[in-house]
C-alpha atoms as a PDB file:
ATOM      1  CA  UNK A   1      78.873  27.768 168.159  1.00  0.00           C
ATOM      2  CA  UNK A   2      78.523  31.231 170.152  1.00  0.00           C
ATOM      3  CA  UNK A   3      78.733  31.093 173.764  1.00  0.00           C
ATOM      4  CA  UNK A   4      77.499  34.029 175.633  1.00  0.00           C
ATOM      5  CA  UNK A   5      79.635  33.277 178.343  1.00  0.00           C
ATOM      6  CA  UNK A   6      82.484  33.994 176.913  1.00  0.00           C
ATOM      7  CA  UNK A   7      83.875  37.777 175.797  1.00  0.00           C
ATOM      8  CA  UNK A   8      86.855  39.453 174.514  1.00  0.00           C
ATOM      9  CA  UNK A   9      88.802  41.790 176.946  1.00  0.00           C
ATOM     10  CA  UNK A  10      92.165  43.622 177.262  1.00  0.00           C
ATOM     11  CA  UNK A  11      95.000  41.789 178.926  1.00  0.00           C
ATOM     12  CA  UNK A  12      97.613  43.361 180.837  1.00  0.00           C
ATOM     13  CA  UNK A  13     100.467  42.188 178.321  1.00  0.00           C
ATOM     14  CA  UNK A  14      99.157  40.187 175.347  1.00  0.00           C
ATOM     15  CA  UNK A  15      96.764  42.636 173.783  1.00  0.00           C
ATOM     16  CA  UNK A  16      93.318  41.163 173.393  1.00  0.00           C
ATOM     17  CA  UNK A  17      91.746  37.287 175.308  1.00  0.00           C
ATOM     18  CA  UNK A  18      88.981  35.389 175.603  1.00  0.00           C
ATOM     19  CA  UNK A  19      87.337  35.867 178.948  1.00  0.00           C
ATOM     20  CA  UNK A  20      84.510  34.214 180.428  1.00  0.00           C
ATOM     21  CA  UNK A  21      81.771  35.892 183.076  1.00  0.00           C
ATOM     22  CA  UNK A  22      81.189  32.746 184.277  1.00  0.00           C
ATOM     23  CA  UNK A  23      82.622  29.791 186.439  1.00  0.00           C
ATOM     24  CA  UNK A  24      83.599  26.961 183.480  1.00  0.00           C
ATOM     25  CA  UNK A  25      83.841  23.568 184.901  1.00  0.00           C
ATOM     26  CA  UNK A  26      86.982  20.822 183.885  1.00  0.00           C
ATOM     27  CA  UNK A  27      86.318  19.432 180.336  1.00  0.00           C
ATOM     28  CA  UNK A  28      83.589  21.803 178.838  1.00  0.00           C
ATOM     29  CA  UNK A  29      83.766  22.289 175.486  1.00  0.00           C
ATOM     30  CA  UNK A  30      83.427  26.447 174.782  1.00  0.00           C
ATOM     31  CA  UNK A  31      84.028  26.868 171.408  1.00  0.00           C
ATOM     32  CA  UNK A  32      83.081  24.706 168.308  1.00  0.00           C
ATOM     33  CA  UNK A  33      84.942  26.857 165.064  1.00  0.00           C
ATOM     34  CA  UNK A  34      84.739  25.894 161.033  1.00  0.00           C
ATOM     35  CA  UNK A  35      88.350  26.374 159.448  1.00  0.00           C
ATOM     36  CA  UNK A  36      89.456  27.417 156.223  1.00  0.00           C
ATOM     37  CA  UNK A  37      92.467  24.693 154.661  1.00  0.00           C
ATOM     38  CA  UNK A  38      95.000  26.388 153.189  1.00  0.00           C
ATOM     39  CA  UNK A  39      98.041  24.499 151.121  1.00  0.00           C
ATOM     40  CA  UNK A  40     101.404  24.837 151.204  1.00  0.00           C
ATOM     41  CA  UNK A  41     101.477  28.083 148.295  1.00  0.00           C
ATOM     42  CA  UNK A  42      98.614  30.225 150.564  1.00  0.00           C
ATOM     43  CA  UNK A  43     101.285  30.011 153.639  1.00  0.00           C
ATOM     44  CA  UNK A  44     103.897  31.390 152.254  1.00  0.00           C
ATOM     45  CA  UNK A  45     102.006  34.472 150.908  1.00  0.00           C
ATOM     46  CA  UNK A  46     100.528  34.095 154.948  1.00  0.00           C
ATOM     47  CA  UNK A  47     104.152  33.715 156.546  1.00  0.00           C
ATOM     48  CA  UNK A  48     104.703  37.195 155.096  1.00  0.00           C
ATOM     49  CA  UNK A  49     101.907  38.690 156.805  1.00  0.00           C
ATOM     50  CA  UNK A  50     100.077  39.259 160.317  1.00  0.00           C
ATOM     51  CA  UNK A  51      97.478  36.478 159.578  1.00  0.00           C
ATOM     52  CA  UNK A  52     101.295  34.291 160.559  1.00  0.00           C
ATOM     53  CA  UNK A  53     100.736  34.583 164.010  1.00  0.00           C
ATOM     54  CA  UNK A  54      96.734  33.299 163.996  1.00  0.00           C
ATOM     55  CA  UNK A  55      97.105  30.319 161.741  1.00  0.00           C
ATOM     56  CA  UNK A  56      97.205  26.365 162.588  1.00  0.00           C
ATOM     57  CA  UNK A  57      99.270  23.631 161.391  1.00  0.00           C
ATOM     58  CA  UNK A  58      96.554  21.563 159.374  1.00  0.00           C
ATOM     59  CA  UNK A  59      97.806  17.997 158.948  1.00  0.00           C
ATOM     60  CA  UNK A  60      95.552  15.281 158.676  1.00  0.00           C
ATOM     61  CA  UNK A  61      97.303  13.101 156.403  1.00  0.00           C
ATOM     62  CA  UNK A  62     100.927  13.775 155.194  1.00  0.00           C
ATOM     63  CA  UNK A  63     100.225  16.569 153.856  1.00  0.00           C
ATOM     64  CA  UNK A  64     101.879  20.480 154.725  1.00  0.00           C
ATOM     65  CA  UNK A  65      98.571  22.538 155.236  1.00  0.00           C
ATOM     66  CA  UNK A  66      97.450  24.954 157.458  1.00  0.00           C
ATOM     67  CA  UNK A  67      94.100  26.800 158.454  1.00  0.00           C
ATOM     68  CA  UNK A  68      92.382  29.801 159.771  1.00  0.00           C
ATOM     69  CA  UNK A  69      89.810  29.215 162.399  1.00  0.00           C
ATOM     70  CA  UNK A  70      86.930  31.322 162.641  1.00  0.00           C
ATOM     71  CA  UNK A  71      85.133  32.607 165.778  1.00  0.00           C
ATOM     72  CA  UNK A  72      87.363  33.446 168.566  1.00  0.00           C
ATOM     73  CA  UNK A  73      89.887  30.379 168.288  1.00  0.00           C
ATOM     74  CA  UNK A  74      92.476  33.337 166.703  1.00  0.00           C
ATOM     75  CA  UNK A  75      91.882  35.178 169.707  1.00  0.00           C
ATOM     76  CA  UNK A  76      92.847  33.110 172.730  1.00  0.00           C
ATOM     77  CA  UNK A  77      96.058  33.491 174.019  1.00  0.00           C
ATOM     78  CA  UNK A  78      99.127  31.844 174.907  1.00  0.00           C
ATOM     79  CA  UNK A  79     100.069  30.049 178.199  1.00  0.00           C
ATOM     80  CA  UNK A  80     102.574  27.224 179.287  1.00  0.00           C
ATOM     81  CA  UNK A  81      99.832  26.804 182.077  1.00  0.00           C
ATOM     82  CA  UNK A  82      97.208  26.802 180.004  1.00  0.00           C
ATOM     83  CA  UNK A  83      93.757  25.754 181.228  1.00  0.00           C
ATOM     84  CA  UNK A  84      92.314  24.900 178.026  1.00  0.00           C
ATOM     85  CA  UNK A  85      93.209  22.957 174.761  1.00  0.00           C
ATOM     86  CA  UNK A  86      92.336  22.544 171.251  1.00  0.00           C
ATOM     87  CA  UNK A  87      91.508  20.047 169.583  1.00  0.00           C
ATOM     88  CA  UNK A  88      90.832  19.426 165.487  1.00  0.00           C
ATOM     89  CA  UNK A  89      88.154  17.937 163.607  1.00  0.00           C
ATOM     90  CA  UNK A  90      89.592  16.532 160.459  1.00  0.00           C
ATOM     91  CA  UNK A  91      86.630  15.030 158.878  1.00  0.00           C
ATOM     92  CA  UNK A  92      84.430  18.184 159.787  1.00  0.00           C
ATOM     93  CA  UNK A  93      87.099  21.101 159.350  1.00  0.00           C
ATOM     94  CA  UNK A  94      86.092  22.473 162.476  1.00  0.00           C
ATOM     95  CA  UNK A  95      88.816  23.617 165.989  1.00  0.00           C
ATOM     96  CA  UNK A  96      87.301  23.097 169.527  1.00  0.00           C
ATOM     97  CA  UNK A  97      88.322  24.650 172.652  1.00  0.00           C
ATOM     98  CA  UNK A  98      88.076  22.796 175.720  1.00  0.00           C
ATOM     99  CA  UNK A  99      88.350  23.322 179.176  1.00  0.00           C
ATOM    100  CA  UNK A 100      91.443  21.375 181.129  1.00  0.00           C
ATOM    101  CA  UNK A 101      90.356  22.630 184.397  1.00  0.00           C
ATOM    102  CA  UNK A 102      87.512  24.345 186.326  1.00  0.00           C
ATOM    103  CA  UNK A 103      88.110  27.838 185.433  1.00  0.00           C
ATOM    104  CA  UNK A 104      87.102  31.126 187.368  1.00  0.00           C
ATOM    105  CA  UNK A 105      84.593  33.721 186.304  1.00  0.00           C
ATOM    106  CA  UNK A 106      86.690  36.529 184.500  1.00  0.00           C
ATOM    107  CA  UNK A 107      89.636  34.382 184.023  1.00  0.00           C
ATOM    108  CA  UNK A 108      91.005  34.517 180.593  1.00  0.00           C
ATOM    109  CA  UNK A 109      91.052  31.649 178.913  1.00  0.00           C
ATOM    110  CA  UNK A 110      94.336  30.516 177.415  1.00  0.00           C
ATOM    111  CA  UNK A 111      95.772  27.511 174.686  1.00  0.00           C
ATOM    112  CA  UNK A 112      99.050  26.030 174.875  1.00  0.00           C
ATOM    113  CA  UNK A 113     100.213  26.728 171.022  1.00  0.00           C
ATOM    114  CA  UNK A 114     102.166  23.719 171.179  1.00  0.00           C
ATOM    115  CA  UNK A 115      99.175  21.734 170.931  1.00  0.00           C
ATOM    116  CA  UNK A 116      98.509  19.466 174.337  1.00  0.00           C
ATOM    117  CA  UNK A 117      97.860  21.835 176.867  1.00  0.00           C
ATOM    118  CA  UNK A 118     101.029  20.591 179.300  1.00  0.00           C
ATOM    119  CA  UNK A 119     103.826  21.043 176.663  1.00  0.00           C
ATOM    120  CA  UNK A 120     106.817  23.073 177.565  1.00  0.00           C
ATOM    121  CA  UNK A 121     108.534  23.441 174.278  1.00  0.00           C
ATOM    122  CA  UNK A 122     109.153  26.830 173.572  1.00  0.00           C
ATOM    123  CA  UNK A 123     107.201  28.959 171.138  1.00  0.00           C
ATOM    124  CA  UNK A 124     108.972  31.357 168.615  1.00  0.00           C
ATOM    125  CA  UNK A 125     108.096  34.518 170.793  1.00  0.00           C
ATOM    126  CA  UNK A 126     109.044  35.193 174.366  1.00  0.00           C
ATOM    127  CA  UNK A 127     106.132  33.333 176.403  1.00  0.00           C
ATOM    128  CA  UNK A 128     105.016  32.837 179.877  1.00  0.00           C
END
């Protein structure tokens, strides 16, 4: 799902974001992404590469999978303060970002990589 809202832009420490041009109230959905599942062989040919950094932790079951969204979902970065979240589609393979809070017009738009967008546990790479 495009939304023309939304654009990529330069950050002043974290390379490339997700921006929007336009006020985005609490608990709008932005961005509906397919995935591509990937078992447990794929990631370690990934884990040795720069895709590493831009994949998800797949699990719907018990099994140890991963995936690739599509779309911008690679693109937003990380915050401890995030003010949006992801969520996963199992049965339809798909990510969705969602707003947390009512977010500014040229404010970039940010996921917690720990999952819920609250969680303080610390990522493997110095974070804000």
């Amino acid at each position: 799902m495009a939304n023309v809202q939304l654009y990529i832009g330069e950050t002043k420490n974290k390379g490339r974001g997700v921006f929007t041009r336009e006020k985005i109230k609490a608990k709008t959905v932005i961005e509906t992404s397919p995935v591509i599942v990937m078992r447990p062989g794929d990631r370690q040919f990934l884990d040795q590469t720069l895709l590493h950094d831009y994949i998800f932790e797949w699990q719907p079951g018990e099994e140890d999978l991963c995936c690739m969204a599509l779309g911008w979902v690679p693109l937003y970065n990380h915050s401890y303060r995030s003010n949006c979240e992801y969520f996963m589609n199992y049965d339809d393979q798909t990510i969705y970002i969602q707003t947390m809070r009512n977010v500014a017009a040229d404010e970039e738009l940010t996921i917690n990589y720990n999952g819920a967008w609250n969680e303080k546990k610390k990522v493997w790479f110095d974070a804000e």
